[in-house]
C-alpha atoms as a PDB file:
ATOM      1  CA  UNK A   1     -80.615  47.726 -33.421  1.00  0.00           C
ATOM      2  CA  UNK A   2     -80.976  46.330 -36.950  1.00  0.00           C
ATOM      3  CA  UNK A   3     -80.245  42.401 -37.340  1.00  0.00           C
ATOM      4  CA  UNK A   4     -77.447  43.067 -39.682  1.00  0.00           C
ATOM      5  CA  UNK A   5     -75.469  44.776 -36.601  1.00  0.00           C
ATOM      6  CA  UNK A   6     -76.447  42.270 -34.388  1.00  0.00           C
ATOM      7  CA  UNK A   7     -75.105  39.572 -36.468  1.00  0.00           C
ATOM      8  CA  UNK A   8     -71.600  41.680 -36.868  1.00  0.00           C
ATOM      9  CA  UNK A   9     -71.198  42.191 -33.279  1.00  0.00           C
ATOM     10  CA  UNK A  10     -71.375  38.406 -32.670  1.00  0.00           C
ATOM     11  CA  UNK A  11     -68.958  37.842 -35.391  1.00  0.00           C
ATOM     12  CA  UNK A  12     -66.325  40.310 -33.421  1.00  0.00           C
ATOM     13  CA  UNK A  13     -67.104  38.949 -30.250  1.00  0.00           C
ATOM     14  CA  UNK A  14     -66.289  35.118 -31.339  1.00  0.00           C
ATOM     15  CA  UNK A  15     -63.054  36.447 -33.367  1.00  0.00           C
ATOM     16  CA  UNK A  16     -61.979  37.948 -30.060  1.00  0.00           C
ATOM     17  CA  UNK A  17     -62.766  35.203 -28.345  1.00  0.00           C
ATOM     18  CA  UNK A  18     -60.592  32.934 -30.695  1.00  0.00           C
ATOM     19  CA  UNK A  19     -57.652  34.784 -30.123  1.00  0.00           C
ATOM     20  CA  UNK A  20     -58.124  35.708 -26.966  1.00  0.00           C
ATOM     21  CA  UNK A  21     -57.878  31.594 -26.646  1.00  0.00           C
ATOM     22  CA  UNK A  22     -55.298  31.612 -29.100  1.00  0.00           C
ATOM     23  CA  UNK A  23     -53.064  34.157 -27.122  1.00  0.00           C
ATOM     24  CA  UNK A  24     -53.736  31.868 -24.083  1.00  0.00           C
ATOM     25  CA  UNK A  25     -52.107  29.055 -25.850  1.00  0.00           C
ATOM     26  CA  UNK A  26     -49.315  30.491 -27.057  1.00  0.00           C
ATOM     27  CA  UNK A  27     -48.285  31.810 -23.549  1.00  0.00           C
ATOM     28  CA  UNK A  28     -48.840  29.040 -21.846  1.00  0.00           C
ATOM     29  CA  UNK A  29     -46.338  27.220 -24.225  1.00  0.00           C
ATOM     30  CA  UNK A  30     -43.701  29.826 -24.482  1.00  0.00           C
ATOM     31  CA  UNK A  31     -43.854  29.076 -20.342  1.00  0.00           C
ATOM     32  CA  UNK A  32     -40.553  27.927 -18.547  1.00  0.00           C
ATOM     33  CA  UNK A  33     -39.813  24.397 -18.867  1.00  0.00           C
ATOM     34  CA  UNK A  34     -37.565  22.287 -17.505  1.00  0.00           C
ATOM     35  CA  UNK A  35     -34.226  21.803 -19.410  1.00  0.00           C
ATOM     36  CA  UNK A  36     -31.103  22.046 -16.774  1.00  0.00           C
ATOM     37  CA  UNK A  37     -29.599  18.411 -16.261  1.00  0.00           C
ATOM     38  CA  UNK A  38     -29.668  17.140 -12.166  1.00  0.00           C
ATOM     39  CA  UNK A  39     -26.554  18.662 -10.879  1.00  0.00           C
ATOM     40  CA  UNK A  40     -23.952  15.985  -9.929  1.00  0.00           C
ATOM     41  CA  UNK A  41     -21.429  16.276  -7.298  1.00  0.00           C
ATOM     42  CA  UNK A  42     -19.175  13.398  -6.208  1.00  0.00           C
ATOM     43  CA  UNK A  43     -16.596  14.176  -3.275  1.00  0.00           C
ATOM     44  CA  UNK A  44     -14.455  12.535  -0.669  1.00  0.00           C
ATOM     45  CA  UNK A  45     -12.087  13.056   2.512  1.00  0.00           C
ATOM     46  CA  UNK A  46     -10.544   9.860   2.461  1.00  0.00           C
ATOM     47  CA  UNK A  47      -6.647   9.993   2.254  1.00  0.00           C
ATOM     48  CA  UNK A  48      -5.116   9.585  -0.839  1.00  0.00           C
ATOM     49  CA  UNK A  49      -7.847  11.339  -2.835  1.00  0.00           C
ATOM     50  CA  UNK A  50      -7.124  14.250  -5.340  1.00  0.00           C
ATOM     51  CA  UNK A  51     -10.219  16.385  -5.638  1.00  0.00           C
ATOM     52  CA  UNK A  52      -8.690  17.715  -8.649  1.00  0.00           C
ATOM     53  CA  UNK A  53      -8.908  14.575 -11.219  1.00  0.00           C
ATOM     54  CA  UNK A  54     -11.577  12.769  -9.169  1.00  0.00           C
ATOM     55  CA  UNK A  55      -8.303   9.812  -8.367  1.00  0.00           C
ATOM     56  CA  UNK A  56      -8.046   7.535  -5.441  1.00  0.00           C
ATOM     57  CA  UNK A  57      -4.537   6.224  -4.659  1.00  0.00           C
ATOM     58  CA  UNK A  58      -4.404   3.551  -2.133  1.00  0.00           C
ATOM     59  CA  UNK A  59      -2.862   0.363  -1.346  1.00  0.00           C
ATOM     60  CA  UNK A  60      -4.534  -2.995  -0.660  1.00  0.00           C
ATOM     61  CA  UNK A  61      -7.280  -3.068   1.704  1.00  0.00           C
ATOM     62  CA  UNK A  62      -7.403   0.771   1.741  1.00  0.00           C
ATOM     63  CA  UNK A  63     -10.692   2.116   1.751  1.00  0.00           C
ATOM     64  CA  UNK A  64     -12.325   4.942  -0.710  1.00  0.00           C
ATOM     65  CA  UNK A  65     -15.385   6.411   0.742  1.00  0.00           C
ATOM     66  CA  UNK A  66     -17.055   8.562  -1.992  1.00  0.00           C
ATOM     67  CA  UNK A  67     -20.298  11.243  -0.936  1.00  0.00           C
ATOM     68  CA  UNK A  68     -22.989  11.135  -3.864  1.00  0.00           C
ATOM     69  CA  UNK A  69     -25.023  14.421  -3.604  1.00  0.00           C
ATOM     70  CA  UNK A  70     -27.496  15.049  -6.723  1.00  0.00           C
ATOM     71  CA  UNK A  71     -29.986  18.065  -7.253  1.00  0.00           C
ATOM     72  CA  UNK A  72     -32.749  17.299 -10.182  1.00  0.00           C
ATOM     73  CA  UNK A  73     -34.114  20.243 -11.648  1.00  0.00           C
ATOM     74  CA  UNK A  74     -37.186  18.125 -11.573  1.00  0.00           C
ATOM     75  CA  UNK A  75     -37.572  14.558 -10.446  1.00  0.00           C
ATOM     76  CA  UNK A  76     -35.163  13.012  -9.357  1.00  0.00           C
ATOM     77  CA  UNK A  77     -35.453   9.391 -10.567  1.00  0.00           C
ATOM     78  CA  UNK A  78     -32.223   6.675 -10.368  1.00  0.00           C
ATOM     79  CA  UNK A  79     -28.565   7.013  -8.799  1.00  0.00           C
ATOM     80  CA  UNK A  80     -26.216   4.129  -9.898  1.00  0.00           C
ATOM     81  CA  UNK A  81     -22.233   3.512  -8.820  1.00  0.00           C
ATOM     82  CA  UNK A  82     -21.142   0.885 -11.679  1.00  0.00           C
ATOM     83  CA  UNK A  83     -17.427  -0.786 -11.605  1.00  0.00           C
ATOM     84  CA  UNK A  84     -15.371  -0.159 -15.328  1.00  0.00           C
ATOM     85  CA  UNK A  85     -16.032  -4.283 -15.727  1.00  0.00           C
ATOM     86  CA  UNK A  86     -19.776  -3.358 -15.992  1.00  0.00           C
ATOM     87  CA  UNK A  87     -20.663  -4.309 -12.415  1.00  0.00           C
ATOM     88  CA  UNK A  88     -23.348  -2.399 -10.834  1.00  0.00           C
ATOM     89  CA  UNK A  89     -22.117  -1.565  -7.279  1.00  0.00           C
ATOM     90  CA  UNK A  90     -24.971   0.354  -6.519  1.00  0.00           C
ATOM     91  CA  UNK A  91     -28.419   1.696  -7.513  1.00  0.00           C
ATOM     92  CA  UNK A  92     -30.863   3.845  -5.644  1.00  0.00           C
ATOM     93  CA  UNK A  93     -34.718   4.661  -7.122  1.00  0.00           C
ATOM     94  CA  UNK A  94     -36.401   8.114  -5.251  1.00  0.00           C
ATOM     95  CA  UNK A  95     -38.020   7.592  -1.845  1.00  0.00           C
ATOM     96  CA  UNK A  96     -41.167   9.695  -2.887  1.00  0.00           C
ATOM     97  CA  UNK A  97     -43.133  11.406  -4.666  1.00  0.00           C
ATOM     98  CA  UNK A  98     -41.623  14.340  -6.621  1.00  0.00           C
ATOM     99  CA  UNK A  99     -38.202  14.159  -4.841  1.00  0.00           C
ATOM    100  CA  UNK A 100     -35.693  16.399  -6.611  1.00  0.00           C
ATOM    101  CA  UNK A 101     -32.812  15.770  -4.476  1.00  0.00           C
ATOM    102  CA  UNK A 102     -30.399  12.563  -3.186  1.00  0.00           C
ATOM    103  CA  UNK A 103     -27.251  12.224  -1.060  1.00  0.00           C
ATOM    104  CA  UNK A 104     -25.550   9.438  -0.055  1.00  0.00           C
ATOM    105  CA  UNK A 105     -22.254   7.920   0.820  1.00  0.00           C
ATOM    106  CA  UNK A 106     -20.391   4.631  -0.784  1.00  0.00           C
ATOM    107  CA  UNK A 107     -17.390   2.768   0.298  1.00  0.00           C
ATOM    108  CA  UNK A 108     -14.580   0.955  -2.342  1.00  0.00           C
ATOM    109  CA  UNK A 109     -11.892  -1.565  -1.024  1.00  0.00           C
ATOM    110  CA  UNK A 110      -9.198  -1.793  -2.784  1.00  0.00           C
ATOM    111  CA  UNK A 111      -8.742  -5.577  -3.958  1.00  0.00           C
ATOM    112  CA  UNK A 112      -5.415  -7.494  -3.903  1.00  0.00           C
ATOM    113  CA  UNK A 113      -6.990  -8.442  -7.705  1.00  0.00           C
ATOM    114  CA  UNK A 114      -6.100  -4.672  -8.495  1.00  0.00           C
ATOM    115  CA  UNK A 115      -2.983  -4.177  -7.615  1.00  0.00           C
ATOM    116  CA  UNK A 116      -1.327  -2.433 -10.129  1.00  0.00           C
ATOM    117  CA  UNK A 117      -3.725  -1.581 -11.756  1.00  0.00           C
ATOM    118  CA  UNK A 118      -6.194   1.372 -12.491  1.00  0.00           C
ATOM    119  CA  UNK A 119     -10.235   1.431 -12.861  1.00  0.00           C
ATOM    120  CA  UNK A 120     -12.835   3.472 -12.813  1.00  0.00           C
ATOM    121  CA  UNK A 121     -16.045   3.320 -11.041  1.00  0.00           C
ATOM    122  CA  UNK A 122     -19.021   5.790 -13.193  1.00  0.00           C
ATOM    123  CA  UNK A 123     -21.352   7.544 -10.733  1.00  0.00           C
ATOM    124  CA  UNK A 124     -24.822   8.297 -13.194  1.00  0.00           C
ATOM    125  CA  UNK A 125     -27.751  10.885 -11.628  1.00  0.00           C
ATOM    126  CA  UNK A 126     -30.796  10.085 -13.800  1.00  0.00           C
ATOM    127  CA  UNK A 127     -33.914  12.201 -13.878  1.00  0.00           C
ATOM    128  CA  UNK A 128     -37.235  11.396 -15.253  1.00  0.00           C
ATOM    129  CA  UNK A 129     -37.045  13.057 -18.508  1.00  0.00           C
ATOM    130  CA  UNK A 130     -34.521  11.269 -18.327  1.00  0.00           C
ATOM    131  CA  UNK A 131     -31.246  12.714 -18.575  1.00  0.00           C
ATOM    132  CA  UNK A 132     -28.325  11.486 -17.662  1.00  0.00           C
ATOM    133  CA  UNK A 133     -25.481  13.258 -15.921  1.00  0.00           C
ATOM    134  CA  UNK A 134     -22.190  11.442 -14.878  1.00  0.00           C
ATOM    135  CA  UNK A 135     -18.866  11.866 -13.124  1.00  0.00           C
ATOM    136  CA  UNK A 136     -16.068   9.546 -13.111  1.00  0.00           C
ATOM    137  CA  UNK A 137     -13.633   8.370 -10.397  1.00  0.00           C
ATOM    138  CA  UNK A 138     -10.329   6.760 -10.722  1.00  0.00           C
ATOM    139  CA  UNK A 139      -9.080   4.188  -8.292  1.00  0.00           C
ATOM    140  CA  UNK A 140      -4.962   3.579  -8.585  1.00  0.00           C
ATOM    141  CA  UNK A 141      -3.982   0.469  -6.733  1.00  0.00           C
ATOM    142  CA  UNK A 142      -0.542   0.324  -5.996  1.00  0.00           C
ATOM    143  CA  UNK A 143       1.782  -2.874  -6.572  1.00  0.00           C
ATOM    144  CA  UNK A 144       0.929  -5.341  -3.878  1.00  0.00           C
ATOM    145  CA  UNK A 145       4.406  -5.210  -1.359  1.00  0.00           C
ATOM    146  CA  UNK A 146       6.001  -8.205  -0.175  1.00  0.00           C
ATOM    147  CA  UNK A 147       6.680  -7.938   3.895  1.00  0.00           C
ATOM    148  CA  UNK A 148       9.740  -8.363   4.899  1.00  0.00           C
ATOM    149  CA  UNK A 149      11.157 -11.011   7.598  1.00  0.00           C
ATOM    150  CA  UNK A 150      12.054  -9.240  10.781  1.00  0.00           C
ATOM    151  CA  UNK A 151      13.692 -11.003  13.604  1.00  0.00           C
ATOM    152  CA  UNK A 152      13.932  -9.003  17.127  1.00  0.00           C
ATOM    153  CA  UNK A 153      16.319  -9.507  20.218  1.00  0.00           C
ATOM    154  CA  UNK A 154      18.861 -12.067  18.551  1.00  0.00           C
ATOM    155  CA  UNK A 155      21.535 -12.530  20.906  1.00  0.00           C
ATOM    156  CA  UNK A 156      24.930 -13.808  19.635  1.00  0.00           C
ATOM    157  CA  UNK A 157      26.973 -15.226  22.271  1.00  0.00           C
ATOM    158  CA  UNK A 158      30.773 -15.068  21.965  1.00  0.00           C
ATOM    159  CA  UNK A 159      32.474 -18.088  21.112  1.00  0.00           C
ATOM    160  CA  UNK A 160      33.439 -20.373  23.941  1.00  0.00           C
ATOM    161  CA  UNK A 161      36.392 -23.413  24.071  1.00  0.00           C
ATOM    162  CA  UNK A 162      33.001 -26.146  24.613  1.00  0.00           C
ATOM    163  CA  UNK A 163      31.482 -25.001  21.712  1.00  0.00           C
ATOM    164  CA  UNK A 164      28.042 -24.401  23.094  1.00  0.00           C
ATOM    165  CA  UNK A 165      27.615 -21.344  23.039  1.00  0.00           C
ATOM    166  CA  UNK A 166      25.139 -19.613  20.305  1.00  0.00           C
ATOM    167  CA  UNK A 167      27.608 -17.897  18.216  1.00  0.00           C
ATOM    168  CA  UNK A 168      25.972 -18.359  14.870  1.00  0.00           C
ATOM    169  CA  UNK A 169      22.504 -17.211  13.197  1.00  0.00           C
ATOM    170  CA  UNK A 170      20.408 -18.031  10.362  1.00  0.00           C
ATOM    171  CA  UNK A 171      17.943 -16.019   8.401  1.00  0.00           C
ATOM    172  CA  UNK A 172      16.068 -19.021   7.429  1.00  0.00           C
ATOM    173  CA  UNK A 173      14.259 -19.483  10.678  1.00  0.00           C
ATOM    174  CA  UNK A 174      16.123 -16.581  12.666  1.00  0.00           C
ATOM    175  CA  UNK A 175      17.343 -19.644  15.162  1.00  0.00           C
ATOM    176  CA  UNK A 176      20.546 -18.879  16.487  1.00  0.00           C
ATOM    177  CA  UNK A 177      23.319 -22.097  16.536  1.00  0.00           C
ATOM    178  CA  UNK A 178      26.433 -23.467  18.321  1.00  0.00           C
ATOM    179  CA  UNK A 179      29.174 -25.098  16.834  1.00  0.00           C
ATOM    180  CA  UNK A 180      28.166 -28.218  18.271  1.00  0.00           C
ATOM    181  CA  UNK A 181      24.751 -27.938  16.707  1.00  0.00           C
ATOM    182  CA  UNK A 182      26.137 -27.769  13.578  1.00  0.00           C
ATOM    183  CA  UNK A 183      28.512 -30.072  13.562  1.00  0.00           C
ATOM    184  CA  UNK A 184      27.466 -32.884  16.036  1.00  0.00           C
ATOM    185  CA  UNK A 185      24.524 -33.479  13.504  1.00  0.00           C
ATOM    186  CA  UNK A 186      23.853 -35.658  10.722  1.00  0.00           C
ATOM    187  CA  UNK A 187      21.768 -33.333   9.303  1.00  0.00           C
ATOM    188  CA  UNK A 188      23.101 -30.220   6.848  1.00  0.00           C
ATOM    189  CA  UNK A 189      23.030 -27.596   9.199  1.00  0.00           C
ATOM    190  CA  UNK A 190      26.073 -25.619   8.288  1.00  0.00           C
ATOM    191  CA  UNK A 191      24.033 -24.350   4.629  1.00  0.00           C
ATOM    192  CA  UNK A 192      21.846 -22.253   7.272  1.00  0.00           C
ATOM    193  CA  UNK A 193      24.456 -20.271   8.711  1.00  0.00           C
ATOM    194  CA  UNK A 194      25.040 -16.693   7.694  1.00  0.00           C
ATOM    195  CA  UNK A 195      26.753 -15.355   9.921  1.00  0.00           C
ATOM    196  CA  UNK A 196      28.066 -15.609  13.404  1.00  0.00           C
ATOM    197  CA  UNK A 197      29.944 -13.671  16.193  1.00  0.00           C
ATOM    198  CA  UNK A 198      33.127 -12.313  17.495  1.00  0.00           C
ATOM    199  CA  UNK A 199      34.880 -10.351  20.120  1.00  0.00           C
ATOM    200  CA  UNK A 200      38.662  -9.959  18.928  1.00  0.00           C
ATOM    201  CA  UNK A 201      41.383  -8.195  20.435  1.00  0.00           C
ATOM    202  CA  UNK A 202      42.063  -5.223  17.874  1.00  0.00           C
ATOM    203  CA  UNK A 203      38.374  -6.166  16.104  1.00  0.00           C
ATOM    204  CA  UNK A 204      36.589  -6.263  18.859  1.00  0.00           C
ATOM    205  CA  UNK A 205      32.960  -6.551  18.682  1.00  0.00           C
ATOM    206  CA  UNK A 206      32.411  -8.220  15.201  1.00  0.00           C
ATOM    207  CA  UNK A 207      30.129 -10.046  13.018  1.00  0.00           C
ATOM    208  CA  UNK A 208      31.417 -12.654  10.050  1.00  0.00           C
ATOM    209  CA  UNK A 209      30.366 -14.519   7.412  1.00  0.00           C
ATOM    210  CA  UNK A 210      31.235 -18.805   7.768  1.00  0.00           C
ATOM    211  CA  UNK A 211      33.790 -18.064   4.988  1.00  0.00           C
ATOM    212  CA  UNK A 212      35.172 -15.147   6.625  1.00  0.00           C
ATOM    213  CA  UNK A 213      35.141 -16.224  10.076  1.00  0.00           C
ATOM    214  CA  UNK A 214      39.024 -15.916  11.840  1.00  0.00           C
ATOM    215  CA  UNK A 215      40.163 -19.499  12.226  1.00  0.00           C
ATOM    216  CA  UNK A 216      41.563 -18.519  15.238  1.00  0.00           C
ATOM    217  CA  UNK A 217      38.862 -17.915  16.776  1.00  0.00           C
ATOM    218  CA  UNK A 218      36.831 -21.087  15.617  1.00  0.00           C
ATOM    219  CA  UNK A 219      38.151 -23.050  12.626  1.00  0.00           C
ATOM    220  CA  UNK A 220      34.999 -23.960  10.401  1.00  0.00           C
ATOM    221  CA  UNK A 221      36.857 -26.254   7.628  1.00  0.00           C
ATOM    222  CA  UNK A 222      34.732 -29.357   8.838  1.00  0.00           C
ATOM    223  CA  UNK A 223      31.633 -26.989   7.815  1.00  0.00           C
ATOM    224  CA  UNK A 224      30.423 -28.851   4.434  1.00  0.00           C
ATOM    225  CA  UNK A 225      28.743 -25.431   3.548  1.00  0.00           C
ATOM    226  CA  UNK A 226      30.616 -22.235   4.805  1.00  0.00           C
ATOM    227  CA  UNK A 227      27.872 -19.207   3.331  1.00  0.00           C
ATOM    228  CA  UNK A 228      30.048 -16.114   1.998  1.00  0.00           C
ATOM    229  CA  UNK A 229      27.311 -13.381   3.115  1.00  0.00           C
ATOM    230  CA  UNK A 230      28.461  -9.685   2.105  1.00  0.00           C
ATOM    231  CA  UNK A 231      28.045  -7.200   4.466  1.00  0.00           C
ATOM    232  CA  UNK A 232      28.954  -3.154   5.188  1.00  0.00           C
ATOM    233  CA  UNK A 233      28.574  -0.928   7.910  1.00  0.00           C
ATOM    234  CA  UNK A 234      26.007   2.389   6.350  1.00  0.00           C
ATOM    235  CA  UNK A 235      26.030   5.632   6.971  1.00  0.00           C
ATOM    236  CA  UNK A 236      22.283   5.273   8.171  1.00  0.00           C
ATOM    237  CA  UNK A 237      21.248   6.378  11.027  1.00  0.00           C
ATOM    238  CA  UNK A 238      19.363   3.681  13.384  1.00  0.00           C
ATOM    239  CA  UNK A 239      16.114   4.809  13.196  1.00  0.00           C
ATOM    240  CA  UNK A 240      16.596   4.081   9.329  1.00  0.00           C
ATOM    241  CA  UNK A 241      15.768   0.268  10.259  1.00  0.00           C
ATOM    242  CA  UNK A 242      12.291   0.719  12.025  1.00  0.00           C
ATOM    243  CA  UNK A 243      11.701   2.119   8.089  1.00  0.00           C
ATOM    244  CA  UNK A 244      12.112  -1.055   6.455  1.00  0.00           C
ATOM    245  CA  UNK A 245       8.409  -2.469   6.183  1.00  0.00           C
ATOM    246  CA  UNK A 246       8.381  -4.248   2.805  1.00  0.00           C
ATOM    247  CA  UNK A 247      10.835  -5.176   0.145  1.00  0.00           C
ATOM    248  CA  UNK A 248      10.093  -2.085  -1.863  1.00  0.00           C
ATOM    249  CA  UNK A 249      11.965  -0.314   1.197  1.00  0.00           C
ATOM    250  CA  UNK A 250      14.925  -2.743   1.413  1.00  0.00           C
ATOM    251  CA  UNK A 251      15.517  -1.835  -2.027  1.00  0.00           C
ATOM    252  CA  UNK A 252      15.101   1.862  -1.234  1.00  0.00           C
ATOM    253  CA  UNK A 253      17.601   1.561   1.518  1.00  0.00           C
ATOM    254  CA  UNK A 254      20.065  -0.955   0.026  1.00  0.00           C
ATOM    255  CA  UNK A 255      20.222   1.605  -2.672  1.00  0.00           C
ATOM    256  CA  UNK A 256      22.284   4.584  -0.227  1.00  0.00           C
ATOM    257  CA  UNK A 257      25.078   2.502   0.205  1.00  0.00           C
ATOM    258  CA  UNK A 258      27.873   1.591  -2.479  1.00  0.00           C
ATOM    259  CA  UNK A 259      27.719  -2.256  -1.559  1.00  0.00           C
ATOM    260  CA  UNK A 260      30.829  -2.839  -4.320  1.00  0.00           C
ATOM    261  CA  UNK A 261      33.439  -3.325  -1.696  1.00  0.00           C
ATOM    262  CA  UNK A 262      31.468  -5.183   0.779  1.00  0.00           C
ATOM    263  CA  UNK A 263      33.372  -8.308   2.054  1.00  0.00           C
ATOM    264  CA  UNK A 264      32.549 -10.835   4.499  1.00  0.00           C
ATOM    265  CA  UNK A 265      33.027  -9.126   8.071  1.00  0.00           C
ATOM    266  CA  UNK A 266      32.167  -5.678   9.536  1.00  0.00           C
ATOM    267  CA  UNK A 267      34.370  -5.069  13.023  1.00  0.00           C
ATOM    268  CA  UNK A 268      34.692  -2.809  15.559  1.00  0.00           C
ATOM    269  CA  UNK A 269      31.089  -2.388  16.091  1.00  0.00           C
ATOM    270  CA  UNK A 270      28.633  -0.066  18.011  1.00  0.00           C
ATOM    271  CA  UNK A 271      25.891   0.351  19.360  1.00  0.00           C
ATOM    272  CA  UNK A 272      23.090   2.333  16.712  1.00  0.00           C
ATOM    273  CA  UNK A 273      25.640   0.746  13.357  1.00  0.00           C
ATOM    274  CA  UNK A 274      23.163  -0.689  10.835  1.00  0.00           C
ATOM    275  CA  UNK A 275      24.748  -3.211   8.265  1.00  0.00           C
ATOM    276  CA  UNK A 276      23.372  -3.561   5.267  1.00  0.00           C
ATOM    277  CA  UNK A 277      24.195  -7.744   3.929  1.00  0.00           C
ATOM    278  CA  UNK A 278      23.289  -9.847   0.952  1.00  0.00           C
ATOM    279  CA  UNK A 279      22.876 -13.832   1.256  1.00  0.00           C
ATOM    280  CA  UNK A 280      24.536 -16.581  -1.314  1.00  0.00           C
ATOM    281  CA  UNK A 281      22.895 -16.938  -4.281  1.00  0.00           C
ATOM    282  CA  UNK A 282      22.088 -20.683  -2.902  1.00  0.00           C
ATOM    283  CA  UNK A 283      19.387 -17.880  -0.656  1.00  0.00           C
ATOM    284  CA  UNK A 284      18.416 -16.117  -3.611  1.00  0.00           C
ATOM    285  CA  UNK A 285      20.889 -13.514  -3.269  1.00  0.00           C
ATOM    286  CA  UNK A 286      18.446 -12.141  -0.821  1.00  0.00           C
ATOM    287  CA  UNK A 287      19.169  -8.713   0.868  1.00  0.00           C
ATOM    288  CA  UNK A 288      18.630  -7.384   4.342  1.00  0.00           C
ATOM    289  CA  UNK A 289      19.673  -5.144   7.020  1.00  0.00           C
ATOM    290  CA  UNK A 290      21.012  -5.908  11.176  1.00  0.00           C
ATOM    291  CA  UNK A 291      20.924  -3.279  13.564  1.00  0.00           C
ATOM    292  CA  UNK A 292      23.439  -3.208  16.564  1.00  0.00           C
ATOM    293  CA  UNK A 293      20.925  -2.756  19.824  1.00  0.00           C
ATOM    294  CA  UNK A 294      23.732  -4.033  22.379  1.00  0.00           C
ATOM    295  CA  UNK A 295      26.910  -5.291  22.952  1.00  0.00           C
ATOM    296  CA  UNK A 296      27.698  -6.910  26.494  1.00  0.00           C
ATOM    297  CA  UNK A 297      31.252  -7.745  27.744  1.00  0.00           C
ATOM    298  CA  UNK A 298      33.832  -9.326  25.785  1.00  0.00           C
ATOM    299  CA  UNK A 299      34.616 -12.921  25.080  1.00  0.00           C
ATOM    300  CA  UNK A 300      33.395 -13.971  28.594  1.00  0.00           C
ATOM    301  CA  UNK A 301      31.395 -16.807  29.277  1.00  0.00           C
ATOM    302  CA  UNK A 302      27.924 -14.344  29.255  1.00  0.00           C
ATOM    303  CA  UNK A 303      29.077 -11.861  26.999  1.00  0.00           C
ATOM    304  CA  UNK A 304      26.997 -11.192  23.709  1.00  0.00           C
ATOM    305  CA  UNK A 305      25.989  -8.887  20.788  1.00  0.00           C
ATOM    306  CA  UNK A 306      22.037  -8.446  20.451  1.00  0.00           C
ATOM    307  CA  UNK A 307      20.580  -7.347  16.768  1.00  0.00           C
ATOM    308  CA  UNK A 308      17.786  -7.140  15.150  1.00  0.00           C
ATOM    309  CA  UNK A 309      17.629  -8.561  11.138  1.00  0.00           C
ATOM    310  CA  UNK A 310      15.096  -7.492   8.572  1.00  0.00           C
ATOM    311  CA  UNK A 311      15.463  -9.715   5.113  1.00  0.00           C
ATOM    312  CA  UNK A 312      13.503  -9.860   1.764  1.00  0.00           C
ATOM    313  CA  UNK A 313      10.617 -11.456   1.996  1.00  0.00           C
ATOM    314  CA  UNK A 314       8.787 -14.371  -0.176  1.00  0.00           C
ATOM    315  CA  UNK A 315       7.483 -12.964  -2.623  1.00  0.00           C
END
């Protein structure tokens, strides 16, 4: 073969060659490549949470338990929980080598500090190119609610001639009193007194204020404080009172009856009646609730009413 057509033939051969190598190259960077951010998914079963808006309702000391579940296209590289004041609740780095997925599971309390108020913790899954994905959750904390004072099993005893018996209570330290403990006292007892009780002959079983209390039953003018507490039978059924947790609910309940006629005596009792009753303003006006749970006898020597009495608490 003559020299001129081996030196042609080489020529060809390293031109295919070249883009045979060429061809190679291109393929190999028109390969797939990884673009798709980690997929994110943040869920929960805890009560009060709406899967809907990613919002957590709860009250004080309720508890938000959020599952963390991330799939990285390719490595999976940081998952961080951060509070909306920049805190960092939690951050987890992969495990191992070329780990593309991560699950786990992280609780929130909600803080008395946060009541009323809403914030947001940001859940971030971070691959190593990296990209970021992240989801947001929104923790309402309701109004922190005052507890109410409940006293259970008062018995009022009906008045006697000696005075001793314990006619009259006090929502101040739910003691119940005699006449002679208020009066045969130097000290102020009489301001304590809310109300006390009363069998009558056409009222029968009967609860009255100091101001309203018969005077022929017990006259109460040496009283330097006689407390004008307002009280009215409800329409609510007795179950209503086992209800009444918090002041939020006093105020719930005190709003289903029309207190604008209440005076200072509810008579003829029963068993099951619930009053509803509001304290001087001297007590901060402060409302509350009795429930009837017994009445025994008459005006005997034994013979009582027993309540219970739920009132505003402290706030």
């Amino acid at each position: 073969m003559p020299e001129y057509q081996i030196k042609e033939m080489k020529k060809t051969l390293v031109y295919s060659l070249g883009l045979l190598l060429l061809s190679s190259v291109v393929f190999q960077s028109c390969g797939p490549t990884e673009t798709a951010e980690p997929v994110l998914v943040v869920t929960s079963f805890s009560d009060g949470w709406d899967a809907g808006s990613q919002t957590f309702t709860g009250d004080i000391g309720d508890s938000l338990e959020i599952e963390v579940s991330i799939d990285a296209e390719g490595i999976f590289n940081t998952a961080r929980i951060s509070h909306s004041d920049g805190t960092t609740l939690q951050e987890d780095a992969r495990t191992e080598d070329g780990q593309t997925t991560y699950k786990s599971t992280f609780l929130y309390v909600l803080k008395e500090a946060e009541a009323g108020q809403t914030i947001t913790l940001k859940v971030e899954a971070i691959d190593d190119e990296p990209r970021t994905v992240t989801e947001t959750v929104t923790i309402i904390t309701a109004e922190k609610k005052t507890p109410v004072t409940k006293y259970t099993a008062k018995l009022l005893y009906s008045p006697l001639e000696n005075l001793e018996s314990k006619t009259f209570f006090s929502t101040d330290d739910g003691a119940t009193y005699s006449r002679n403990d208020v009066e045969k006292t130097a000290d102020p007892v009489s301001p304590k007194i809310d109300f006390g009780y009363y069998y009558g002959n056409s009222d029968m079983a009967s609860i009255a204020s100091p101001a309203a209390y018969p005077t022929a039953i017990y006259d109460l003018s040496s009283w330097g404080t006689k407390n004008d507490t307002k009280m009215k039978l409800t329409e609510m059924p007795a179950s209503h009172f086992e209800d009444i947790e918090n002041n939020e609910d006093i105020t719930e309940h005190w709003a289903m009856t029309d207190m604008s006629d209440a005076d200072g005596d509810v008579i003829n009792l029963a068993v099951d009646n619930l009053v509803a009753f509001e304290l001087v303003s001297d007590k901060g006006s402060k409302k509350g609730f009795f429930l009837v749970k017994s009445i025994v006898g008459t005006f005997g020597t034994d013979d009582y009413i027993e309540i219970e009495v739920v009132v505003e608490g402290e706030e």
